[in-house]
PDB file of N, CA and C in Angstrom:
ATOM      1  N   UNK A   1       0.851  -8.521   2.033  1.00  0.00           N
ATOM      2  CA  UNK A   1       0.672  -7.700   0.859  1.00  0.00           C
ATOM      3  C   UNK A   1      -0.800  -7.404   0.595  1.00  0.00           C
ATOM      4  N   UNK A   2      -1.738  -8.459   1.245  1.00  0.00           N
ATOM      5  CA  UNK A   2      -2.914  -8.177   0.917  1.00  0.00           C
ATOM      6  C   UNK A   2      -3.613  -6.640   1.445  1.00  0.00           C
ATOM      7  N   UNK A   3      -2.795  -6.545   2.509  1.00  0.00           N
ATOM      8  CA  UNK A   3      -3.014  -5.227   3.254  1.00  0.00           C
ATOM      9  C   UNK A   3      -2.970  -3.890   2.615  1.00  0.00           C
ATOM     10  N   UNK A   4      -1.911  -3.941   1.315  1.00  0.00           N
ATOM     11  CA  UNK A   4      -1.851  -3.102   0.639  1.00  0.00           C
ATOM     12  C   UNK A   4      -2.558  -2.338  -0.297  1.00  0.00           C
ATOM     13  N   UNK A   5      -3.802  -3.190  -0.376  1.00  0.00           N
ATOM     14  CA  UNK A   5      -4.721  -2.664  -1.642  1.00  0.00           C
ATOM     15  C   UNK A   5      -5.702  -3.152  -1.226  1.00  0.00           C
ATOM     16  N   UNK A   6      -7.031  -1.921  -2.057  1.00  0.00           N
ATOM     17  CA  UNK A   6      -8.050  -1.928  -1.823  1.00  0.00           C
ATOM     18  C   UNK A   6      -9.017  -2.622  -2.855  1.00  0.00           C
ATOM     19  N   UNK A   7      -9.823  -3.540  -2.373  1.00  0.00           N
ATOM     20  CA  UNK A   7     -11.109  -3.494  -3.752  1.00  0.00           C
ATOM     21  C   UNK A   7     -11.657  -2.821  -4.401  1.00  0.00           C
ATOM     22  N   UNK A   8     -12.386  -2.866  -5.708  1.00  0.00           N
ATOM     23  CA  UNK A   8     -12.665  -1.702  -6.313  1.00  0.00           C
ATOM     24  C   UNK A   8     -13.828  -3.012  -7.314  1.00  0.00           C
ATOM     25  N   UNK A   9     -15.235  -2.633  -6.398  1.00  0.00           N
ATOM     26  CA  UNK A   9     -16.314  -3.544  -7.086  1.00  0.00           C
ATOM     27  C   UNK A   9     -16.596  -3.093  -8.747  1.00  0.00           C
ATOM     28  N   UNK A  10     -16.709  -3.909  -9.542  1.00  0.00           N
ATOM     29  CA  UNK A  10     -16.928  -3.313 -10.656  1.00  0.00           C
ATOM     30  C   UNK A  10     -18.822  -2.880 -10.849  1.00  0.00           C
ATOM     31  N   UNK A  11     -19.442  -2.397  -9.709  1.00  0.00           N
ATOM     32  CA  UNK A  11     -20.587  -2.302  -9.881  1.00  0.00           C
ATOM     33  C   UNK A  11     -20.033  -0.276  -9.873  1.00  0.00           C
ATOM     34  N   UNK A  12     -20.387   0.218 -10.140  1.00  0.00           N
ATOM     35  CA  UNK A  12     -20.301   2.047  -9.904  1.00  0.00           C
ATOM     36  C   UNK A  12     -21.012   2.262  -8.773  1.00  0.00           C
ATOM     37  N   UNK A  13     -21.811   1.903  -8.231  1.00  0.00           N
ATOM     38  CA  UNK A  13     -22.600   2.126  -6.332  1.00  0.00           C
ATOM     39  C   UNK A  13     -21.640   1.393  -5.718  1.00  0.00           C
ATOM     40  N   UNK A  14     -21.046   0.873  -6.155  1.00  0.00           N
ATOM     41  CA  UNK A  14     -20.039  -0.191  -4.739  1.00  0.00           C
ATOM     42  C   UNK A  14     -18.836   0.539  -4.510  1.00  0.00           C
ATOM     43  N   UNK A  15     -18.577   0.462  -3.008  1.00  0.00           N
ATOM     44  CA  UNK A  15     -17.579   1.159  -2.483  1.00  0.00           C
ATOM     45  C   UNK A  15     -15.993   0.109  -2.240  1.00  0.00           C
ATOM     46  N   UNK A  16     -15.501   1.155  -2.450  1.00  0.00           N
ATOM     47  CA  UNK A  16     -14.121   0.728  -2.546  1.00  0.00           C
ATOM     48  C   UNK A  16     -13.575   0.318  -0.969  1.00  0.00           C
ATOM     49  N   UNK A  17     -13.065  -0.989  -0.475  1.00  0.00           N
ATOM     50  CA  UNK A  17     -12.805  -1.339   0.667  1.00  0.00           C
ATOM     51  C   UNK A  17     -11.462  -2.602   0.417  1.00  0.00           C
ATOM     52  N   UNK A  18     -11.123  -2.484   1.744  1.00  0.00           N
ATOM     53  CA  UNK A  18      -9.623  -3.130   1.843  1.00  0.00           C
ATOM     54  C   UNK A  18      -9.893  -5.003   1.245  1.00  0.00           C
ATOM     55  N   UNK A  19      -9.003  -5.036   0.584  1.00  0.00           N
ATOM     56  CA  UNK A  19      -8.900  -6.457  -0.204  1.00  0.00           C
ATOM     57  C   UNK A  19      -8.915  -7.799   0.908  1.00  0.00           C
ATOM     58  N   UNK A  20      -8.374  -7.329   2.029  1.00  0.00           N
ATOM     59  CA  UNK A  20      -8.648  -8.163   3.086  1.00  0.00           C
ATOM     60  C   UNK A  20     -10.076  -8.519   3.624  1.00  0.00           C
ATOM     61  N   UNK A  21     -11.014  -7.844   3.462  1.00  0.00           N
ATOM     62  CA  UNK A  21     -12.091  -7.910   3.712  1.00  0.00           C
ATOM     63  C   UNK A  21     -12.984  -8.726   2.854  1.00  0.00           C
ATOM     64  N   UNK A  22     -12.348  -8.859   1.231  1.00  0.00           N
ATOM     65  CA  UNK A  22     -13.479  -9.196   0.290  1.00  0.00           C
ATOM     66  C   UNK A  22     -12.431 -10.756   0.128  1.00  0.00           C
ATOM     67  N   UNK A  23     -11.490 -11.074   0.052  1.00  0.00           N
ATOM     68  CA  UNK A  23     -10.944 -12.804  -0.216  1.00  0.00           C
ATOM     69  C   UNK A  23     -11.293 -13.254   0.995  1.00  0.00           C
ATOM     70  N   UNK A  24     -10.793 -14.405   1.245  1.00  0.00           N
ATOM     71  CA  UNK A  24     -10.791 -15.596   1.906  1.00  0.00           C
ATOM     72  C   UNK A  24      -9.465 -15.597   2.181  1.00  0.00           C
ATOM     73  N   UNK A  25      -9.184 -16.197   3.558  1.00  0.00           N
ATOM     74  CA  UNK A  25      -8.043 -16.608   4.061  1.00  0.00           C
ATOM     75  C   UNK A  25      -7.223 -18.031   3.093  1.00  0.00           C
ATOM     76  N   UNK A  26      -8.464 -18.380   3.010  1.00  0.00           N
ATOM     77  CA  UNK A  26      -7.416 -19.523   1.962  1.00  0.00           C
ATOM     78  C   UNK A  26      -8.175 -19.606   0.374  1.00  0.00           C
ATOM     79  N   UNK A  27      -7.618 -18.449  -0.096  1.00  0.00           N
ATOM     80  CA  UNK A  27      -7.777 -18.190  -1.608  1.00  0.00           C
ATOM     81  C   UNK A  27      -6.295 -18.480  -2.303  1.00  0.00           C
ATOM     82  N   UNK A  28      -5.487 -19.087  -1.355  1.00  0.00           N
ATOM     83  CA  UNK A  28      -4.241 -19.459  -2.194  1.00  0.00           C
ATOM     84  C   UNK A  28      -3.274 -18.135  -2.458  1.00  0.00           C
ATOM     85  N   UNK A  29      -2.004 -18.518  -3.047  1.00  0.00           N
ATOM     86  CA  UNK A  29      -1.220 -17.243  -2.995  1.00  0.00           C
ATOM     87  C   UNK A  29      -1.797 -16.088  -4.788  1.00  0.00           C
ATOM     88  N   UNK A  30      -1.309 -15.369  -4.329  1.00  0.00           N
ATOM     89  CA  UNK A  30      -1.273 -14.461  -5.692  1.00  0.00           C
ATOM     90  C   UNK A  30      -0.904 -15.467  -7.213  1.00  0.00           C
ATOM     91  N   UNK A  31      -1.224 -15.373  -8.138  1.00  0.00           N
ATOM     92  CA  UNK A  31      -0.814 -16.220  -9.277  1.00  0.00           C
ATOM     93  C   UNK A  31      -0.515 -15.563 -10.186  1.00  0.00           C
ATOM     94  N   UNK A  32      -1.364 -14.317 -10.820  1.00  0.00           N
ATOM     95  CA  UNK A  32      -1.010 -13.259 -11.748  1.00  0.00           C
ATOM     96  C   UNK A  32      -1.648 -11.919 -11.410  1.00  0.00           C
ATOM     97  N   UNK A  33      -1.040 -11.020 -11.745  1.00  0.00           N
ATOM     98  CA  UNK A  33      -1.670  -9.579 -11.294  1.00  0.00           C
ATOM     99  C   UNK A  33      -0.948  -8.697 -12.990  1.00  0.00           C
ATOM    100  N   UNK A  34      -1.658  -8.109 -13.023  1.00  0.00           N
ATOM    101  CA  UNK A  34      -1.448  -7.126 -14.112  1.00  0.00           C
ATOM    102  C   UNK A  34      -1.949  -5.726 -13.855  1.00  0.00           C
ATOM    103  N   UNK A  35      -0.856  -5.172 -14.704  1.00  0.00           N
ATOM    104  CA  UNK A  35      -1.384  -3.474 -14.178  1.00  0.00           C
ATOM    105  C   UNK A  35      -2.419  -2.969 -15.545  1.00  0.00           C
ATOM    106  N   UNK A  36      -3.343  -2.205 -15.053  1.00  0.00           N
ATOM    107  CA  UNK A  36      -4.397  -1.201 -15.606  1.00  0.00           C
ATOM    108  C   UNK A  36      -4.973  -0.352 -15.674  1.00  0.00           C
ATOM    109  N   UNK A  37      -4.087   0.738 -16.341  1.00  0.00           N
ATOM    110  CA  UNK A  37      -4.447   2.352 -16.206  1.00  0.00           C
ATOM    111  C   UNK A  37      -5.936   2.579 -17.057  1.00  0.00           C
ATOM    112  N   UNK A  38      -6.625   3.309 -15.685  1.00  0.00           N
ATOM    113  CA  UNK A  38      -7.874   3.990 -15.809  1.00  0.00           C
ATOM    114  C   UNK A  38      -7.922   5.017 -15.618  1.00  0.00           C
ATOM    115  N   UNK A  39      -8.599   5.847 -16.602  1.00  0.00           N
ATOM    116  CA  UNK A  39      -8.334   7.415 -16.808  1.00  0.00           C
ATOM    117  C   UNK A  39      -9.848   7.396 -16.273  1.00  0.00           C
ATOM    118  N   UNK A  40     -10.147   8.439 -15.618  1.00  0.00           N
ATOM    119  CA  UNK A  40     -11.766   8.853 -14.856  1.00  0.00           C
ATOM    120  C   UNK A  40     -11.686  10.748 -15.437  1.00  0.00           C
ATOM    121  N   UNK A  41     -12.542  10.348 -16.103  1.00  0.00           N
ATOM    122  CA  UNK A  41     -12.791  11.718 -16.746  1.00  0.00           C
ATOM    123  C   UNK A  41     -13.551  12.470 -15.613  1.00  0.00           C
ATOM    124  N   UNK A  42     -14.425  12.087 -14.888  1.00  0.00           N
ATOM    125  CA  UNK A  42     -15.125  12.959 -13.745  1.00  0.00           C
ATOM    126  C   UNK A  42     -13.634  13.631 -12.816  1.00  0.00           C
ATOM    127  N   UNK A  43     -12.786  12.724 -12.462  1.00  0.00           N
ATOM    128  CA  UNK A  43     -11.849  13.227 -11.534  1.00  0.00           C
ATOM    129  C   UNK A  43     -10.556  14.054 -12.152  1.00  0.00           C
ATOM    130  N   UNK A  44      -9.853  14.422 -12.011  1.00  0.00           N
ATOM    131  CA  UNK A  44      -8.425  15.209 -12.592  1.00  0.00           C
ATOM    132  C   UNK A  44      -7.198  14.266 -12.232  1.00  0.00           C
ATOM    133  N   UNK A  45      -7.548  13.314 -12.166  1.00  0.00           N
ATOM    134  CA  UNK A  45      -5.911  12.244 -11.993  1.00  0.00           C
ATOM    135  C   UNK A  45      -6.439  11.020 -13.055  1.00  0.00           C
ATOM    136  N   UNK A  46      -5.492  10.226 -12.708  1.00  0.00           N
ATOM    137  CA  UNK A  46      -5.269   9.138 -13.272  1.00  0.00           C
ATOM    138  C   UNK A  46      -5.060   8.149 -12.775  1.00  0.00           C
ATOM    139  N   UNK A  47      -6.155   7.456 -12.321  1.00  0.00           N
ATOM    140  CA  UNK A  47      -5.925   5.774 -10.941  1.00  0.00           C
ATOM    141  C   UNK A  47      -5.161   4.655 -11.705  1.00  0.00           C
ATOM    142  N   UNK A  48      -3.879   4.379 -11.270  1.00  0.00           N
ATOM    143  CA  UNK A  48      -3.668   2.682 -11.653  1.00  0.00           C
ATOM    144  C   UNK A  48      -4.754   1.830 -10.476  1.00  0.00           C
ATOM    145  N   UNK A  49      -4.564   0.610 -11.626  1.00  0.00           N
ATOM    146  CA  UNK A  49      -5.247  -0.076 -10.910  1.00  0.00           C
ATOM    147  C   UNK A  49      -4.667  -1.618 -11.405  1.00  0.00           C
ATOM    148  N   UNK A  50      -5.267  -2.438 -10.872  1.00  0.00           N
ATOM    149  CA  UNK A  50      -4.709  -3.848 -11.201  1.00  0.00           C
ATOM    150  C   UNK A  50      -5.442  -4.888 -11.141  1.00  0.00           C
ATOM    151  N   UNK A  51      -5.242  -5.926 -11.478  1.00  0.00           N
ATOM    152  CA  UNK A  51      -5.870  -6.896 -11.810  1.00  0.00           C
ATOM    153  C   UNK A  51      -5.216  -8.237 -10.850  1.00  0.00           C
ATOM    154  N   UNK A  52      -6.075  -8.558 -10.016  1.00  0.00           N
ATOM    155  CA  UNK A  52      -5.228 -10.064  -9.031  1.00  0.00           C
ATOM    156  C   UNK A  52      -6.244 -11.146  -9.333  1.00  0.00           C
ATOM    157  N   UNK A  53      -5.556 -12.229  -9.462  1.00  0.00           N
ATOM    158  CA  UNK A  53      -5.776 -13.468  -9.431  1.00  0.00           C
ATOM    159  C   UNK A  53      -4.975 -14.526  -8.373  1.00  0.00           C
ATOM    160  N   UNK A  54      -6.009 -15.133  -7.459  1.00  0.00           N
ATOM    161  CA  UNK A  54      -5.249 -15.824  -6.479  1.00  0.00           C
ATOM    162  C   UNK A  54      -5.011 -17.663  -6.855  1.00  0.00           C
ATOM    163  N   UNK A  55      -4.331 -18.289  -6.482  1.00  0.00           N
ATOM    164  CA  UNK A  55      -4.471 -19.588  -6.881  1.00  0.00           C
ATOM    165  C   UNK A  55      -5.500 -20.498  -6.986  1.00  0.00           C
ATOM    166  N   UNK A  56      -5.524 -20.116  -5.628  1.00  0.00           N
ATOM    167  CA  UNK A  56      -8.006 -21.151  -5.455  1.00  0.00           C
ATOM    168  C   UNK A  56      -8.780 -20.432  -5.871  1.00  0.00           C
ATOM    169  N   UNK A  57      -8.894 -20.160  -6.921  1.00  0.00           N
ATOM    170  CA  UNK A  57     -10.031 -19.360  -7.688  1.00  0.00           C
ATOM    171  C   UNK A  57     -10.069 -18.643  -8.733  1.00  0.00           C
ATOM    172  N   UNK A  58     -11.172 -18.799  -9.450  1.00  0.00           N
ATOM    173  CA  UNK A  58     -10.973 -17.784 -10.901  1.00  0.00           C
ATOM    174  C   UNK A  58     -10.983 -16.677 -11.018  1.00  0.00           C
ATOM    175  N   UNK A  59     -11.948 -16.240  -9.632  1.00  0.00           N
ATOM    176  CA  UNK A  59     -12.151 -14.504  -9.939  1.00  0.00           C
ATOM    177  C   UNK A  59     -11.342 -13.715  -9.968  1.00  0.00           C
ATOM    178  N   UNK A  60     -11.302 -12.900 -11.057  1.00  0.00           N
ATOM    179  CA  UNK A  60     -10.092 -11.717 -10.750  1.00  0.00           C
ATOM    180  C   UNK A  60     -10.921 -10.592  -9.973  1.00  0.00           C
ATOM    181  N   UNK A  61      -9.820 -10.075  -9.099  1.00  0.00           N
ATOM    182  CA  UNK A  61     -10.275  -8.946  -8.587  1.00  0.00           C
ATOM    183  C   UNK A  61      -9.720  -7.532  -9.117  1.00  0.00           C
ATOM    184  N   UNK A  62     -10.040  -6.495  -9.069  1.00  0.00           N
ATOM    185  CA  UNK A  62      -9.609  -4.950  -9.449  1.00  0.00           C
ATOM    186  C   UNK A  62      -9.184  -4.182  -8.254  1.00  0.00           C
ATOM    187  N   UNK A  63      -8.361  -4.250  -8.113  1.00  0.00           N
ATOM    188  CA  UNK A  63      -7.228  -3.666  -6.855  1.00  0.00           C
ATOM    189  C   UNK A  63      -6.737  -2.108  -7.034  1.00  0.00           C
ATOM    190  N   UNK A  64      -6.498  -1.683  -6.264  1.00  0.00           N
ATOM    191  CA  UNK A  64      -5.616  -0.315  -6.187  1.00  0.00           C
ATOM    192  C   UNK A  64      -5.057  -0.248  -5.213  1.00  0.00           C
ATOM    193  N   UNK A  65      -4.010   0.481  -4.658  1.00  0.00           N
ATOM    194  CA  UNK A  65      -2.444   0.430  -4.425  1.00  0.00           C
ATOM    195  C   UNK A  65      -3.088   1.567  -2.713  1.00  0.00           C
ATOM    196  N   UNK A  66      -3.006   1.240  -1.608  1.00  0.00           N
ATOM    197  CA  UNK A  66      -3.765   1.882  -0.497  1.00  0.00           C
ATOM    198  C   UNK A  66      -2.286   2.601   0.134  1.00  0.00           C
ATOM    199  N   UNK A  67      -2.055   3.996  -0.604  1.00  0.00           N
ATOM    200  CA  UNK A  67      -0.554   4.168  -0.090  1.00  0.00           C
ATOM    201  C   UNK A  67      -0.432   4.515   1.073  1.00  0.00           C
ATOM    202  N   UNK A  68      -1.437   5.220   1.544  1.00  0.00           N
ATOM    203  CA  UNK A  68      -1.455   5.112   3.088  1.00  0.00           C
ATOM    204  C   UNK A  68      -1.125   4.112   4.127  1.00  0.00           C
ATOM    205  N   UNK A  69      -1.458   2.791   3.567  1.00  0.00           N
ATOM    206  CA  UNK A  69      -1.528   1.143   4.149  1.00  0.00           C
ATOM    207  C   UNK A  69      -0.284   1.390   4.149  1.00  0.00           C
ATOM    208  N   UNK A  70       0.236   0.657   3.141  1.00  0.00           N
ATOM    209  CA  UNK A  70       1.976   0.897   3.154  1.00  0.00           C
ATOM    210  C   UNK A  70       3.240   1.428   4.077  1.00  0.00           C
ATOM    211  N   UNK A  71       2.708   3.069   3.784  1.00  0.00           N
ATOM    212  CA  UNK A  71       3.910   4.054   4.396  1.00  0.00           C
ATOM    213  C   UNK A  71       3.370   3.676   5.812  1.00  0.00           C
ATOM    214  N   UNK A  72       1.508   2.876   6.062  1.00  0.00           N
ATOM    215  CA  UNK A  72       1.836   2.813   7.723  1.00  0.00           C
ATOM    216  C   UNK A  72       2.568   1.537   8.563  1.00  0.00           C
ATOM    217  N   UNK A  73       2.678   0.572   7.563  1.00  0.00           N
ATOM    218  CA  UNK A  73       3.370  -0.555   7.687  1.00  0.00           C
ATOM    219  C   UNK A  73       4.834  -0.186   8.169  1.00  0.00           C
ATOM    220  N   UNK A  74       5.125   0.668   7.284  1.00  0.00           N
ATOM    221  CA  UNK A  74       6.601   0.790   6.961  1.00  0.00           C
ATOM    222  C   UNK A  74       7.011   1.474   8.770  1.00  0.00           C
ATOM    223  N   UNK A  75       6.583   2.225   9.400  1.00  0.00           N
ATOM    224  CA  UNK A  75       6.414   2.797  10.588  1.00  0.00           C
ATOM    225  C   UNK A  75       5.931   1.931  11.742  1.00  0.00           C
ATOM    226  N   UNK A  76       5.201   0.543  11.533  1.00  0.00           N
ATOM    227  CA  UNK A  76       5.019   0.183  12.308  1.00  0.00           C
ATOM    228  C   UNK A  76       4.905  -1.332  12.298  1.00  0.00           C
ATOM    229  N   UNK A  77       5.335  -1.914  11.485  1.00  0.00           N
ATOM    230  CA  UNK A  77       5.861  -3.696  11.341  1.00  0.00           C
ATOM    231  C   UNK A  77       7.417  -3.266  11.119  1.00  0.00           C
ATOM    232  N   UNK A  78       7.826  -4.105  12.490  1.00  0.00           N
ATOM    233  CA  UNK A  78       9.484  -4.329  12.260  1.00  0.00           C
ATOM    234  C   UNK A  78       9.842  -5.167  11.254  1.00  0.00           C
ATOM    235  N   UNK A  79       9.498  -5.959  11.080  1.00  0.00           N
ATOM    236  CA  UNK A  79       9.336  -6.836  10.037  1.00  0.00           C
ATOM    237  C   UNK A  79       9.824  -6.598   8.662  1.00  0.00           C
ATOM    238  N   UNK A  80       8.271  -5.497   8.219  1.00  0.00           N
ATOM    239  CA  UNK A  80       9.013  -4.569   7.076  1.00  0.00           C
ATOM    240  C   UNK A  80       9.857  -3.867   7.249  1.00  0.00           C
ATOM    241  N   UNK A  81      10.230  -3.190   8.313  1.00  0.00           N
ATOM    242  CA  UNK A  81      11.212  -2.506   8.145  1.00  0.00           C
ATOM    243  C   UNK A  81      12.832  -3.282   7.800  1.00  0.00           C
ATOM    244  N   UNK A  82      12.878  -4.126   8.645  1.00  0.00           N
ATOM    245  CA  UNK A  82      13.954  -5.167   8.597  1.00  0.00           C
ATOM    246  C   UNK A  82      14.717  -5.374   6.815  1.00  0.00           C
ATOM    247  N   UNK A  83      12.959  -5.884   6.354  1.00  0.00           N
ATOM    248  CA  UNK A  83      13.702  -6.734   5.499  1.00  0.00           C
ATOM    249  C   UNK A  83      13.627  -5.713   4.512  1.00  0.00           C
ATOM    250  N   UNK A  84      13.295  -4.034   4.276  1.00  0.00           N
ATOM    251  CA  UNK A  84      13.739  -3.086   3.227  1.00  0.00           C
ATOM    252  C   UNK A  84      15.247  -2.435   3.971  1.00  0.00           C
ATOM    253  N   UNK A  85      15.102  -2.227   4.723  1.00  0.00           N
ATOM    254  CA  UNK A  85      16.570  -1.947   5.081  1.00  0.00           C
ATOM    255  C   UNK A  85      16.557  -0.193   5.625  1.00  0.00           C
ATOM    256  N   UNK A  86      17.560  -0.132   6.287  1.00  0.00           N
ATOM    257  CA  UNK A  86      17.811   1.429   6.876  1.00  0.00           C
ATOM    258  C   UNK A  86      17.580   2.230   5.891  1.00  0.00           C
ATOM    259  N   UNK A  87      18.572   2.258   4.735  1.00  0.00           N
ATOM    260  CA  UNK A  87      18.802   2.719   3.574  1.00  0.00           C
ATOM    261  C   UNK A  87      17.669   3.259   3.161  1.00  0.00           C
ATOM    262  N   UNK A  88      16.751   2.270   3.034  1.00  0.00           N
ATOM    263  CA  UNK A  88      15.975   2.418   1.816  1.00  0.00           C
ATOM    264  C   UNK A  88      14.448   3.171   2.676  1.00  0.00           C
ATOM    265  N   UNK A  89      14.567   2.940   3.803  1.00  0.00           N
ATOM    266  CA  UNK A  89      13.688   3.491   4.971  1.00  0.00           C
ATOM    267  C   UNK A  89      13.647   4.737   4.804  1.00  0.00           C
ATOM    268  N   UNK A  90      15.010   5.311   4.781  1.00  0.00           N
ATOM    269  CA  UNK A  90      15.450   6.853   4.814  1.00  0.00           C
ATOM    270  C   UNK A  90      15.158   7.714   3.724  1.00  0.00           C
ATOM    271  N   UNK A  91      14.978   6.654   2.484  1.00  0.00           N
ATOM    272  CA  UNK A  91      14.846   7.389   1.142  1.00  0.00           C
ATOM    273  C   UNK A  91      13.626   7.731   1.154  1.00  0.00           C
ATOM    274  N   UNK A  92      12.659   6.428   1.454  1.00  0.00           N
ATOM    275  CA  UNK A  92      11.150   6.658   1.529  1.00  0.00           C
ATOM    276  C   UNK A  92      10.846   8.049   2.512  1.00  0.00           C
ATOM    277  N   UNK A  93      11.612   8.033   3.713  1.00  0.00           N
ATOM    278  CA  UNK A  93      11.347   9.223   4.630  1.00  0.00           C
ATOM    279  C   UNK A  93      11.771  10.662   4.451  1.00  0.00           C
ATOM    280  N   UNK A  94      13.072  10.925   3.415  1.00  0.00           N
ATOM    281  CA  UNK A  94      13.023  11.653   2.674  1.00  0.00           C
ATOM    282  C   UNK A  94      11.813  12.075   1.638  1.00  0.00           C
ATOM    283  N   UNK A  95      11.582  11.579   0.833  1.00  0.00           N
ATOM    284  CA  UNK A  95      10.494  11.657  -0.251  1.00  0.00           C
ATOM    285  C   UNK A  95       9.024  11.884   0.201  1.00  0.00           C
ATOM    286  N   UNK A  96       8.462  11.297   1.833  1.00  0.00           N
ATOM    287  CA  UNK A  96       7.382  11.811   2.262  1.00  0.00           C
ATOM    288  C   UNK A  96       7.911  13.078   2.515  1.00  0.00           C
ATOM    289  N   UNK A  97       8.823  13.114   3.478  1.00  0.00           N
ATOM    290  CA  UNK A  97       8.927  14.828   4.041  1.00  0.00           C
ATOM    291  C   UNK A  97       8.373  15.802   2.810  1.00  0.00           C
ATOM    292  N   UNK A  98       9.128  15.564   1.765  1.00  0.00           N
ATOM    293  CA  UNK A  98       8.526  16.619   0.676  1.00  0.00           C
ATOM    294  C   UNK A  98       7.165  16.842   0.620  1.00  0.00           C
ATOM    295  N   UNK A  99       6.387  16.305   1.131  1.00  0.00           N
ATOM    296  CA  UNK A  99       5.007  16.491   1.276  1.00  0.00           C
ATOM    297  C   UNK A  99       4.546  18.296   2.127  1.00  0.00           C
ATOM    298  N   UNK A 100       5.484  18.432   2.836  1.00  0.00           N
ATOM    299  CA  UNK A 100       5.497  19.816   3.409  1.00  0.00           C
ATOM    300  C   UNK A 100       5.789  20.020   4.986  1.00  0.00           C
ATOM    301  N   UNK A 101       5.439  21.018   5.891  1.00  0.00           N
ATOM    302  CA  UNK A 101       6.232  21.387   7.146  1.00  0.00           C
ATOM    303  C   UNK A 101       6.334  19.805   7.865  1.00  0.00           C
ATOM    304  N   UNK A 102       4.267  19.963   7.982  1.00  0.00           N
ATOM    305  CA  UNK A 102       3.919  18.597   9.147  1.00  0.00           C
ATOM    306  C   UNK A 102       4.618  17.243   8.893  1.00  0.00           C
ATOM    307  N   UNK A 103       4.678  17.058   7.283  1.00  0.00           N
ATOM    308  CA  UNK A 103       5.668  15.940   7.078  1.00  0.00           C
ATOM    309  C   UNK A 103       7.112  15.941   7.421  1.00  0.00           C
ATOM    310  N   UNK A 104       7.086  16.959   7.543  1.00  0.00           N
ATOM    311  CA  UNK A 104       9.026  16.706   7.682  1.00  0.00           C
ATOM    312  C   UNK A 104       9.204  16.745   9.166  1.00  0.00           C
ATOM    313  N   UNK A 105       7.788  17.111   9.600  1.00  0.00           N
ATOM    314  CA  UNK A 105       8.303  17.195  11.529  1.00  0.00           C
ATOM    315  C   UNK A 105       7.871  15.574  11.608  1.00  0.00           C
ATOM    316  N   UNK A 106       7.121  15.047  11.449  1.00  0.00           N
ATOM    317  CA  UNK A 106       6.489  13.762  11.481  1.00  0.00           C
ATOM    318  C   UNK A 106       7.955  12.566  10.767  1.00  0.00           C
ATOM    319  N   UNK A 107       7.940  12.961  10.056  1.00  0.00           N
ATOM    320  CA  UNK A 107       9.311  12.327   9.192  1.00  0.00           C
ATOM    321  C   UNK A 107      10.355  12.006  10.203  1.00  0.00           C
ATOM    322  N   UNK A 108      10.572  13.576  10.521  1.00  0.00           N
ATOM    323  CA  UNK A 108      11.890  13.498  11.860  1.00  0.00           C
ATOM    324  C   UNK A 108      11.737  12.470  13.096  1.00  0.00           C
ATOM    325  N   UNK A 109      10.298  12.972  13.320  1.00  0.00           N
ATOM    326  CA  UNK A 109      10.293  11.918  14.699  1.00  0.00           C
ATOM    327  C   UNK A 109       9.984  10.705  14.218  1.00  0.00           C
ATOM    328  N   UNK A 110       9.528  10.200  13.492  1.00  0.00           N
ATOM    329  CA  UNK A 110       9.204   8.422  13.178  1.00  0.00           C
ATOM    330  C   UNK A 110      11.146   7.961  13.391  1.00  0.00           C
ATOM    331  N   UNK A 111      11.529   8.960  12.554  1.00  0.00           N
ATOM    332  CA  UNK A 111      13.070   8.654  11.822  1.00  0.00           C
ATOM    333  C   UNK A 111      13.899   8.380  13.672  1.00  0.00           C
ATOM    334  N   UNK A 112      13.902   9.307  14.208  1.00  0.00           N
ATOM    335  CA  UNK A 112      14.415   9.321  15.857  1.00  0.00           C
ATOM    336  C   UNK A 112      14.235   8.419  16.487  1.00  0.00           C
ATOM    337  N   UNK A 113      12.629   7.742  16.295  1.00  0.00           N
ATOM    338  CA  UNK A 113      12.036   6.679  16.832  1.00  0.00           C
ATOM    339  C   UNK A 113      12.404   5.242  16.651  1.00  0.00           C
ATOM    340  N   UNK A 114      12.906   5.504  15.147  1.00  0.00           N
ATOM    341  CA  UNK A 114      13.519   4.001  14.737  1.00  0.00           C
ATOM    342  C   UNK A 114      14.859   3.910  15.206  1.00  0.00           C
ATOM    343  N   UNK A 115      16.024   5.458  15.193  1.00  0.00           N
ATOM    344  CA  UNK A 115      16.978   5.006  15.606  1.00  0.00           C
ATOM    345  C   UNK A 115      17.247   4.768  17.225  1.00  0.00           C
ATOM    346  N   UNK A 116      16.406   5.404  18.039  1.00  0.00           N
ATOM    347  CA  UNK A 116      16.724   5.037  19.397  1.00  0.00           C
ATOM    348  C   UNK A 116      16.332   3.232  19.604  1.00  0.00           C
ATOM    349  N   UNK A 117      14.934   2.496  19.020  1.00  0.00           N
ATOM    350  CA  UNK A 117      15.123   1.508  19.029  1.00  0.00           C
ATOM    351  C   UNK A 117      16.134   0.819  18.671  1.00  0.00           C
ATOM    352  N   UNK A 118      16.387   1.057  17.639  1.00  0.00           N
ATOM    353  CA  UNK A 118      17.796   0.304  17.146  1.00  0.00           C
ATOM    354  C   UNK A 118      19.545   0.684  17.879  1.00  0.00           C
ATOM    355  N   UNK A 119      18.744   1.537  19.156  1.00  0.00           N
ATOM    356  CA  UNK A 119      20.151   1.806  19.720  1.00  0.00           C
ATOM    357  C   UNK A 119      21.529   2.984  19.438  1.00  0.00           C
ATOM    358  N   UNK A 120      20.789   3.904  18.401  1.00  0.00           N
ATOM    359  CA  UNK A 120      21.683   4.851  17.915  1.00  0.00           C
ATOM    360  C   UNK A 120      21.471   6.043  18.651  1.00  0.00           C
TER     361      UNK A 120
END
């Protein structure tokens, strides 16, 4: 899960980089995380963001959600795929396609790719 999100230094010059990079291997598991919407008036969206706390340690960190990380997991750890299920694979691969042409050709073949492994 750590893979999933990025740091977000609370200095404004510090760059935002993968959460794996800034803990420690043995910072203990997750303990509390809370969500925290930040509105950025310079930009036109609206970043969630979050708040983690690991067991060995006090510092909280300020996280955000790396959706790219994710949807590439989801394509390429059997693992995850396993334990969300066909089902729920398909929904996610539905819902990217909507992204437009290249997604839905990309969609198709990941989708082909999983079922010939799996023998269909």
């Amino acid at each position: 899960m750590i893979n999933w999100f990025d740091y977000v230094p609370s200095e404004i010059s510090g760059k935002i980089k993968p959460l794996s990079s800034v803990i420690s291997k043995d910072s203990g598991n997750l303990s509390s995380m809370e969500k925290v919407l930040e509105d950025h008036s310079s930009q036109s969206f609206v970043t969630t963001r979050f708040h983690m706390r690991f067991t060995k340690g006090e510092k909280i960190y300020t996280v955000q959600l790396n959706e790219s990380a994710v949807y590439l997991l989801l394509y390429t750890d059997e693992c995850m795929y396993s334990k969300l299920g066909k089902e729920t694979c398909l929904v996610i691969d539905i819902a990217l396609a909507k992204g437009g042409p290249e997604a839905i050709v990309e969609s198709f073949y990941s989708l082909m790719k999983c079922h010939k492994k799996a023998g269909g």
